[in-house]
C-alpha atoms as a PDB file:
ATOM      1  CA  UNK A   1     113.201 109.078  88.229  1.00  0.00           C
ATOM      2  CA  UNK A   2     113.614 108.378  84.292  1.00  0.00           C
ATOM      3  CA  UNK A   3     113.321 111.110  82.213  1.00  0.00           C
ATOM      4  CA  UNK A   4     110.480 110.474  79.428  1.00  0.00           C
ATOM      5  CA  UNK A   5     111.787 112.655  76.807  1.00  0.00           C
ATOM      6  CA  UNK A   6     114.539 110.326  77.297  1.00  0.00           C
ATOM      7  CA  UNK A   7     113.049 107.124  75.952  1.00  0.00           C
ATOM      8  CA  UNK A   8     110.789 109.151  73.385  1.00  0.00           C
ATOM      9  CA  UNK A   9     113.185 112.017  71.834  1.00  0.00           C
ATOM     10  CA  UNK A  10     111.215 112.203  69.086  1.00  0.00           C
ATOM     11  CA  UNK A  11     107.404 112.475  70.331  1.00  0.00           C
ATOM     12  CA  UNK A  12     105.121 114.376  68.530  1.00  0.00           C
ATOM     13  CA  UNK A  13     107.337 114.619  65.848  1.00  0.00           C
ATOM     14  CA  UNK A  14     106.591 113.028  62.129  1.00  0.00           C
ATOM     15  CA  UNK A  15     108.890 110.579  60.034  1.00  0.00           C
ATOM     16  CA  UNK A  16     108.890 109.314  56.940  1.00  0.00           C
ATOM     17  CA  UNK A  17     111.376 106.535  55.918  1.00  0.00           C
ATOM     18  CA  UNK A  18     111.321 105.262  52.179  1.00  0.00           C
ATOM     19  CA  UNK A  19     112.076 101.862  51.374  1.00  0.00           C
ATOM     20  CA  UNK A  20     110.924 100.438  54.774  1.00  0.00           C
ATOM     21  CA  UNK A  21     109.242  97.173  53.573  1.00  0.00           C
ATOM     22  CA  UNK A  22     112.534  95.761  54.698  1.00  0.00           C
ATOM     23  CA  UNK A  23     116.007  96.149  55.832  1.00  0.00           C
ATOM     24  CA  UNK A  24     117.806  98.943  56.706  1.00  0.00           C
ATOM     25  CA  UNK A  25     114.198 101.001  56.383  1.00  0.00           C
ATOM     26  CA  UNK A  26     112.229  98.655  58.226  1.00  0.00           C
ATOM     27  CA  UNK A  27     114.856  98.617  61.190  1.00  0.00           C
ATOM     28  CA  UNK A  28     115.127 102.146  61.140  1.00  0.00           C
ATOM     29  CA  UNK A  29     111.368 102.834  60.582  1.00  0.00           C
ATOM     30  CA  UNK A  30     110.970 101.176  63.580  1.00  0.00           C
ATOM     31  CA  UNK A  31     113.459 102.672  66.043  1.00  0.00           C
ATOM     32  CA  UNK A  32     111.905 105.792  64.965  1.00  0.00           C
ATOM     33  CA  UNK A  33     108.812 104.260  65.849  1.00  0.00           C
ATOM     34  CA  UNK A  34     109.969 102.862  69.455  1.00  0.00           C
ATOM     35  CA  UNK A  35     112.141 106.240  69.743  1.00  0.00           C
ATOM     36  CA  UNK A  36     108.584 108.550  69.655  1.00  0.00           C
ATOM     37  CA  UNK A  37     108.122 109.790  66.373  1.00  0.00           C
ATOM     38  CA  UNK A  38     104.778 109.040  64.061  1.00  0.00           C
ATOM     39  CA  UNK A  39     106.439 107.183  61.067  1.00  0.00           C
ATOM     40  CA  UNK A  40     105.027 107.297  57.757  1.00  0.00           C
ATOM     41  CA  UNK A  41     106.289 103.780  56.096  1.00  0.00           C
ATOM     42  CA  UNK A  42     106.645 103.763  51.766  1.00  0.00           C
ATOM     43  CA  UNK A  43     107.603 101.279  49.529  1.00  0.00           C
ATOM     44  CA  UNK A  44     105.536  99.300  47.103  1.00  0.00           C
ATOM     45  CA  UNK A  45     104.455  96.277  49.065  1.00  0.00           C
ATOM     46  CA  UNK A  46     101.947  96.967  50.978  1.00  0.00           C
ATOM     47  CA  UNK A  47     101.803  93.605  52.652  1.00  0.00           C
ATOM     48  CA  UNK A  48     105.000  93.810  53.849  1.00  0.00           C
ATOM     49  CA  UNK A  49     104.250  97.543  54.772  1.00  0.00           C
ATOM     50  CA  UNK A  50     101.582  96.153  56.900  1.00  0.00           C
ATOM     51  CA  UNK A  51     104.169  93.546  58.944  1.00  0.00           C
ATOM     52  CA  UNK A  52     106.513  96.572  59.898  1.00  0.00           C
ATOM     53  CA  UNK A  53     103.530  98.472  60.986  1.00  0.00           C
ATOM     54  CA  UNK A  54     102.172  95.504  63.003  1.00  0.00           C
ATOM     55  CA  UNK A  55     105.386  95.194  64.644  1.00  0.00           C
ATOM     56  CA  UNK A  56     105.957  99.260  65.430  1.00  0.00           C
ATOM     57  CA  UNK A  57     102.045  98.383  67.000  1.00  0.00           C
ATOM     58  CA  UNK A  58     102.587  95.646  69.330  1.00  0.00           C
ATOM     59  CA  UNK A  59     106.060  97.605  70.400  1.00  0.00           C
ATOM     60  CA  UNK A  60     103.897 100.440  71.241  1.00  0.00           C
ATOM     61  CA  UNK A  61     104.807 102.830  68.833  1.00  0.00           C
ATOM     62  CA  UNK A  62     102.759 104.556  65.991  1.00  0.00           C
ATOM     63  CA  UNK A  63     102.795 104.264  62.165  1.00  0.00           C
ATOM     64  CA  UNK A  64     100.877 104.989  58.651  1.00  0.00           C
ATOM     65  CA  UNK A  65     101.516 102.778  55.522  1.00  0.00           C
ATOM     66  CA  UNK A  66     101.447 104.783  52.349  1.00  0.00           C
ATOM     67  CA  UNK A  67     102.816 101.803  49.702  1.00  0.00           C
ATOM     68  CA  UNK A  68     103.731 103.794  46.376  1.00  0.00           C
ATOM     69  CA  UNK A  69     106.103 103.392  43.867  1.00  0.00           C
ATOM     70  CA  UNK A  70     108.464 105.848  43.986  1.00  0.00           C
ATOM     71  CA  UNK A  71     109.739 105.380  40.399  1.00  0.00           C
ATOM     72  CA  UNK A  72     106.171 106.931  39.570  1.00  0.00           C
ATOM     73  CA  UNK A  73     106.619 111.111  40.106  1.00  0.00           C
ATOM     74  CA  UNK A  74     102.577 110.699  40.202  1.00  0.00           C
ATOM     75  CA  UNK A  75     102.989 108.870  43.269  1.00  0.00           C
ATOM     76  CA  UNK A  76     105.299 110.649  45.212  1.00  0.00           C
ATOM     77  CA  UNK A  77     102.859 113.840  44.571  1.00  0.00           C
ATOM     78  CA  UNK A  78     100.102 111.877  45.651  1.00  0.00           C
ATOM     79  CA  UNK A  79     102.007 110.728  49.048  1.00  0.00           C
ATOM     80  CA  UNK A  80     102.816 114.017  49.512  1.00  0.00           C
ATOM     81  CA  UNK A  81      99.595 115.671  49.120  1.00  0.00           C
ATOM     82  CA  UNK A  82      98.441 113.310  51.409  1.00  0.00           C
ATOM     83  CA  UNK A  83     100.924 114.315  54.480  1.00  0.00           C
ATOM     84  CA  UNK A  84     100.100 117.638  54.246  1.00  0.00           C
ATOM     85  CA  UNK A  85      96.051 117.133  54.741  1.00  0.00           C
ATOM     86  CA  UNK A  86      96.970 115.396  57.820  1.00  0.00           C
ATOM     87  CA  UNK A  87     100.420 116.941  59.319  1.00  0.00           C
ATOM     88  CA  UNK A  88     101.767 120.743  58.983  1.00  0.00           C
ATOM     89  CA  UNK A  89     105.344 119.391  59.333  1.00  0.00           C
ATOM     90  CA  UNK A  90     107.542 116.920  57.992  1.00  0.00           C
ATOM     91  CA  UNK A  91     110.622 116.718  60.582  1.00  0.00           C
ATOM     92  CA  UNK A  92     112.326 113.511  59.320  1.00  0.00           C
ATOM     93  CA  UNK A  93     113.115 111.984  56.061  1.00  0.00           C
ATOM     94  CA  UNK A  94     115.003 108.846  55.583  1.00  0.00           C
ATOM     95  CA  UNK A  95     115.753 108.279  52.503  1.00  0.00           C
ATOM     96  CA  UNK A  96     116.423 104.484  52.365  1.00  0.00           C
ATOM     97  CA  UNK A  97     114.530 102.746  49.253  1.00  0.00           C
ATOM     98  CA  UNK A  98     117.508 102.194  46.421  1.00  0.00           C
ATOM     99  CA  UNK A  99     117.579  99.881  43.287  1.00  0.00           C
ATOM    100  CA  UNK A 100     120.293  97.278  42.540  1.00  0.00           C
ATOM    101  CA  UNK A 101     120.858  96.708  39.165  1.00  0.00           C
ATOM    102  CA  UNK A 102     122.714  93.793  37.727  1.00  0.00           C
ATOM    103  CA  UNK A 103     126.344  93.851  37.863  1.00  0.00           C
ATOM    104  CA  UNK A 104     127.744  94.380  33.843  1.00  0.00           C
ATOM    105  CA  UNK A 105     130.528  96.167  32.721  1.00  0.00           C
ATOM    106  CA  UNK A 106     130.168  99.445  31.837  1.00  0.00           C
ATOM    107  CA  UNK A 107     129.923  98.718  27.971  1.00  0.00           C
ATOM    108  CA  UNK A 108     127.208  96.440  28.276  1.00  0.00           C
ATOM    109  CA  UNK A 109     124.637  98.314  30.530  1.00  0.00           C
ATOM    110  CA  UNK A 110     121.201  97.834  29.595  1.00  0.00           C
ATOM    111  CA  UNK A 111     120.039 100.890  28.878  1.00  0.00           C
ATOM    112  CA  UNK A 112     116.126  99.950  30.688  1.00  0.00           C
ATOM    113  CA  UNK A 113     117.942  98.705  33.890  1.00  0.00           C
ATOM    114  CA  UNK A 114     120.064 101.837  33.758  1.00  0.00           C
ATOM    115  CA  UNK A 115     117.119 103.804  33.288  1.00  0.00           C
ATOM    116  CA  UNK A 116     115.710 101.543  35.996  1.00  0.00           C
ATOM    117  CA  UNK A 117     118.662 102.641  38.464  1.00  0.00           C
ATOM    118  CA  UNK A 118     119.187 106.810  37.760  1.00  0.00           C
ATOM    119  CA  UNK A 119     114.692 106.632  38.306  1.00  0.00           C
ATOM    120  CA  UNK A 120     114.481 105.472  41.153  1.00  0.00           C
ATOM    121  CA  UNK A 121     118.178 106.412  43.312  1.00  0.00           C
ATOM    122  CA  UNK A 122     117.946 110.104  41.772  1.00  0.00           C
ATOM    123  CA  UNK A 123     115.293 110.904  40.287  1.00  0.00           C
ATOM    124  CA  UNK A 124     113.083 109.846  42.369  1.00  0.00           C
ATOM    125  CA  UNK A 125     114.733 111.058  45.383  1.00  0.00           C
ATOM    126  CA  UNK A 126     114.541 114.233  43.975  1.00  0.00           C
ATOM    127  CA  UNK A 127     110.829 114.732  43.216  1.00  0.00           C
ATOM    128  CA  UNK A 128     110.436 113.047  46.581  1.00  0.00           C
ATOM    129  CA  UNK A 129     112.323 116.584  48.498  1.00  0.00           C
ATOM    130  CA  UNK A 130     110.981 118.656  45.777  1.00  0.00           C
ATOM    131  CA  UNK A 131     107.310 117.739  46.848  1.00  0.00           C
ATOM    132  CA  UNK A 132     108.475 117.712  50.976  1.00  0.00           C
ATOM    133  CA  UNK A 133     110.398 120.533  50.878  1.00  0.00           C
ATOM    134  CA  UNK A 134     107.518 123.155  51.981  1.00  0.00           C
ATOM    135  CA  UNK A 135     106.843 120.518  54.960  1.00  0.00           C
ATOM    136  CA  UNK A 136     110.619 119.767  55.884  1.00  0.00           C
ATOM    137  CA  UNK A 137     110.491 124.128  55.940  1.00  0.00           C
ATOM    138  CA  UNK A 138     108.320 124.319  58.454  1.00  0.00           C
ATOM    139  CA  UNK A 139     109.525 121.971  60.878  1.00  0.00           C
ATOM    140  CA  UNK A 140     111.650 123.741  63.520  1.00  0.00           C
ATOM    141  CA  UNK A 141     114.104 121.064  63.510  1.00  0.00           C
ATOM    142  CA  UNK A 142     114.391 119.026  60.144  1.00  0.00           C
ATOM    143  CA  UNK A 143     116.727 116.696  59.093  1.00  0.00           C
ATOM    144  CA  UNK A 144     117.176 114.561  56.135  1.00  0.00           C
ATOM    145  CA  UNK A 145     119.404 111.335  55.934  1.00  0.00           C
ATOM    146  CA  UNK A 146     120.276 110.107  52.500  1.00  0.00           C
ATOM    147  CA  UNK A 147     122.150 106.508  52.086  1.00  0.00           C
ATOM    148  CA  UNK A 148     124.686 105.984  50.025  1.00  0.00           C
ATOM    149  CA  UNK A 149     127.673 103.256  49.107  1.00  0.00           C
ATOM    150  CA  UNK A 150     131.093 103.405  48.970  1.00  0.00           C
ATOM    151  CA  UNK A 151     130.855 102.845  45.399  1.00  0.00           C
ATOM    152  CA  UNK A 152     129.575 106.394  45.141  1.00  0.00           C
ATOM    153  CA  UNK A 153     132.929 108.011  45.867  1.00  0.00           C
ATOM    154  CA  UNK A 154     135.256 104.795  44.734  1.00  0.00           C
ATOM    155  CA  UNK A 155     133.512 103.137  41.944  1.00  0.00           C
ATOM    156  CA  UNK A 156     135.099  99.449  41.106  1.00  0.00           C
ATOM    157  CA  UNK A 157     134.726  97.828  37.803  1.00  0.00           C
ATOM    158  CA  UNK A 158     131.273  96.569  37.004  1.00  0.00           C
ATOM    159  CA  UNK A 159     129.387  98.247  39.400  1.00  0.00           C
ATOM    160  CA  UNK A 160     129.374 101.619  37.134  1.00  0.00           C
ATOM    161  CA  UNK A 161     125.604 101.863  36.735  1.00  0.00           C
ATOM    162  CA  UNK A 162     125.067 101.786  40.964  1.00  0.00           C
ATOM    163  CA  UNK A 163     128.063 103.986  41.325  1.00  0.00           C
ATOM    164  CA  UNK A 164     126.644 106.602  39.004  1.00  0.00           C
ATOM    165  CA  UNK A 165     123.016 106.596  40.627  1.00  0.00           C
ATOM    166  CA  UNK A 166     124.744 106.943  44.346  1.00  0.00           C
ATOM    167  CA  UNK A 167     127.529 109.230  43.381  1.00  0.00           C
ATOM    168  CA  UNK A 168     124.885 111.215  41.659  1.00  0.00           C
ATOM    169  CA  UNK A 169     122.542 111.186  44.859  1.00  0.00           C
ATOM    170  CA  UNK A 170     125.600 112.966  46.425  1.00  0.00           C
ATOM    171  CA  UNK A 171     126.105 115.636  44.740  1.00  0.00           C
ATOM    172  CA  UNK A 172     122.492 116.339  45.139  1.00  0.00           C
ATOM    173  CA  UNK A 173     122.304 116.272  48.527  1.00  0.00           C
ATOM    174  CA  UNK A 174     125.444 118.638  48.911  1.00  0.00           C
ATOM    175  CA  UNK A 175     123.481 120.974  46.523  1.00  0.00           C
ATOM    176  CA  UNK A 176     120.272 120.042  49.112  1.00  0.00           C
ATOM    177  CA  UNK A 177     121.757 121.378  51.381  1.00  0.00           C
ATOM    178  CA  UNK A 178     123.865 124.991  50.472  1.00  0.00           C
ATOM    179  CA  UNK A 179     120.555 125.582  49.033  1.00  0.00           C
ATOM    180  CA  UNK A 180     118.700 125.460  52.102  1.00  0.00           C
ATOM    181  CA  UNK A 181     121.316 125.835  55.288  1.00  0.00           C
ATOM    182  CA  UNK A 182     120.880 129.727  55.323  1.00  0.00           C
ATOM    183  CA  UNK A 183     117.144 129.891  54.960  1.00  0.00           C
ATOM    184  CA  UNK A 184     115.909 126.988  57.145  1.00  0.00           C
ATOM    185  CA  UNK A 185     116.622 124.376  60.241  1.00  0.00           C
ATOM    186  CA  UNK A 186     116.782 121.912  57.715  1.00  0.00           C
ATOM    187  CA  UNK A 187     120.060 119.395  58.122  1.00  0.00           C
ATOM    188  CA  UNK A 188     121.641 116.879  55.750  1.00  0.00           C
ATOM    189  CA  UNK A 189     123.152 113.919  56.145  1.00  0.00           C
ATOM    190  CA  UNK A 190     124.692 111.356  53.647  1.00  0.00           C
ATOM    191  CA  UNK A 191     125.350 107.941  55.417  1.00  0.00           C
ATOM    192  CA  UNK A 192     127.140 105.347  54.342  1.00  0.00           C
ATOM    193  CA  UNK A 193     125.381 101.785  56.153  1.00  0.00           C
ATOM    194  CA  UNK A 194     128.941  99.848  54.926  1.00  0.00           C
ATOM    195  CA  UNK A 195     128.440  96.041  55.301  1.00  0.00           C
ATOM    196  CA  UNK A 196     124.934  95.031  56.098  1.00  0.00           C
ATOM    197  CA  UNK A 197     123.099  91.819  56.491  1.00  0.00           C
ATOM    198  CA  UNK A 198     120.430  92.694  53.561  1.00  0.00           C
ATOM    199  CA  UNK A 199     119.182  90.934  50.208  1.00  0.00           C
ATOM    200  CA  UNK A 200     120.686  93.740  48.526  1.00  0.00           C
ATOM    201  CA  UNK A 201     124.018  92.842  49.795  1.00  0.00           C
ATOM    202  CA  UNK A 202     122.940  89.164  49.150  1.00  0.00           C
ATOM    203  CA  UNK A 203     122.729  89.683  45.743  1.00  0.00           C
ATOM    204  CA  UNK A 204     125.711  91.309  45.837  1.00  0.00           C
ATOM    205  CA  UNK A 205     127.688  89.430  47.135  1.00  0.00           C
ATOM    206  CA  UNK A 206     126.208  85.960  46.908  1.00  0.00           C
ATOM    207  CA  UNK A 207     128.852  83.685  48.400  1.00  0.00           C
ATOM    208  CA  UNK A 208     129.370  85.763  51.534  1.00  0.00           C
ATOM    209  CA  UNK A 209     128.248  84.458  54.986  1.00  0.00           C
ATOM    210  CA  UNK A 210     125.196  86.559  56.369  1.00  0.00           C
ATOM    211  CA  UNK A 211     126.444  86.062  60.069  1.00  0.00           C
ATOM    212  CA  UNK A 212     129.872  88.452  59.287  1.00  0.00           C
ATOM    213  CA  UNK A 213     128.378  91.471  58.862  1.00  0.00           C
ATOM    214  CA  UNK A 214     126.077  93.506  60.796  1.00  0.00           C
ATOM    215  CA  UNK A 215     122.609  93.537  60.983  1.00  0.00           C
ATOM    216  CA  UNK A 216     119.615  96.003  59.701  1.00  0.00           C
ATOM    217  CA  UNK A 217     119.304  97.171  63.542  1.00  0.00           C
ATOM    218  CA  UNK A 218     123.288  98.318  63.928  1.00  0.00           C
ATOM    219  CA  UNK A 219     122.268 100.699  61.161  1.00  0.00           C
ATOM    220  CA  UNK A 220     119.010 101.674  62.201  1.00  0.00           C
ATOM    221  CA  UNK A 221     120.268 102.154  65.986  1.00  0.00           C
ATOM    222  CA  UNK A 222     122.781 104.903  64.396  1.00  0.00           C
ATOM    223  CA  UNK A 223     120.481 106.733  62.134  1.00  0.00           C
ATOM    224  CA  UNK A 224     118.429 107.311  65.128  1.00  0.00           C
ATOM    225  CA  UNK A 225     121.234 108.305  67.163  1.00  0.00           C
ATOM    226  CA  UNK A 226     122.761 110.847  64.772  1.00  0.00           C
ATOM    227  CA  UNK A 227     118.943 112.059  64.094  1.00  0.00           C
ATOM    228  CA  UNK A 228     118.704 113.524  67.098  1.00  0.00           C
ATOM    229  CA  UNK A 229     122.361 114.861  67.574  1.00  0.00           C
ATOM    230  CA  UNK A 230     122.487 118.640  66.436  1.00  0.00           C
ATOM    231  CA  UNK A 231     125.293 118.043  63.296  1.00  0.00           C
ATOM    232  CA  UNK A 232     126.461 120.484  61.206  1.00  0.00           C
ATOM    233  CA  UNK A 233     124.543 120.171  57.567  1.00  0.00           C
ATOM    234  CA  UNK A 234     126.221 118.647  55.336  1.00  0.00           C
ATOM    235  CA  UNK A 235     127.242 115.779  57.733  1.00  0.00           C
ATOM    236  CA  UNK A 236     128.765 112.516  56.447  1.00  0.00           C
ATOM    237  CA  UNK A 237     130.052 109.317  57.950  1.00  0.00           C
ATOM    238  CA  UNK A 238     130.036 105.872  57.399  1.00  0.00           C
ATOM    239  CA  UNK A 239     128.397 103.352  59.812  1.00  0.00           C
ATOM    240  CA  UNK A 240     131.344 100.530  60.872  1.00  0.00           C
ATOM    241  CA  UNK A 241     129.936  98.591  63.388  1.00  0.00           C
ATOM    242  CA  UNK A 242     130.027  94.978  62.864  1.00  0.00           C
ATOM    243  CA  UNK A 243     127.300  93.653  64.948  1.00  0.00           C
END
């Protein structure tokens, strides 16, 4: 006879997942989704908000738009407040929304795209566990995933302004996390997706063929897995599957 809590590892258990209009946080909004857990989706579309939660519907699972901006500190208050009138606990957080500026050498930045990149990859992720932190506290069992890029720990030439904003999401993750290992069940986790079929990594890389890397799902499917696996905070790896 299958085993329920099997199929649903994370019932009764809340999610939110940032930048899950599309990509990597849609797919991974919605394993949650299909995997148990109440997902709370954010980004700043709310029409395409509304197609991920349609599709976590008809797959049986449960969701709750919030669309905000998360380069407004307003707004991630507001999102925040909001949880907590509804839910006591926050027990995931997938931090997945990120900003691609335009590739320029490092002497020719614009200083408003720059601006642009350090608001919403840092900053922003930072008000956003600032506000959650009281909620991720009193889940027995919280984790937080973080996603990074290569670029973070190897920057290459003209990709100095990304490379900052991830690098700089590092460090404050690793900080994240010594600060709360010893007084909570919180655990961290920086992953790096690698190679996925995205329109960030279309702009990126413009000439490359979509079908020769992996999909949104061969991310998502791992980020589930490792979500429910009891790692050691601070946990890191990089996601290599190629389909």
């Amino acid at each position: 006879m299958a085993d329920p809590a099997a199929d649903k590892p994370f019932a009764s258990q809340l999610a939110l997942v940032t930048g899950a209009s599309r990509g990597i946080g849609a797919a991974t909004a919605r394993a949650l989704a299909a995997a148990g857990a109440h997902v709370v989706l954010t980004a700043r579309t709310a029409k395409a908000l509304e197609q991920v939660e349609e599709a976590i519907f008809e797959a049986g699972g449960s969701a709750t738009i919030a669309p905000v901006d998360l380069a407004e500190p307003e707004g991630i208050a507001r999102l925040i407040a909001a949880l907590q009138q509804r839910w006591q606990a926050l027990d995931i957080v997938v931090l997945s929304a990120a900003y691609f500026p335009q590739l320029t050498p490092v002497v020719q930045l614009d200083s408003k795209d720059f601006n642009k990149t350090l608001t919403l990859n840092l900053m922003a992720q930072q008000a956003l566990l600032a506000h959650a932190d009281r909620m991720l506290k009193a889940s027995a069992d919280a984790r937080v995933i973080a996603l990074t890029s290569s670029v973070g720990a190897s920057p290459r030439a003209y990709w100095g302004a990304y490379a900052a904003s991830k690098a700089a999401l590092e460090a404050l993750l690793v900080a994240y996390a010594e600060e709360t290992k010893a007084i909570s069940n919180i655990r961290v986790a920086i992953v790096d997706p690698g190679a996925t079929r995205t329109a960030m990594r279309a702009r990126a890389y413009p000439g490359e063929n979509p079908a020769e890397v992996k999909p949104p799902e061969a991310v998502a499917a791992r980020l589930v897995n490792l979500l429910g696996e009891q790692f050691a905070t601070l946990h890191r790896e990089r996601v290599n599957q190629t389909a």
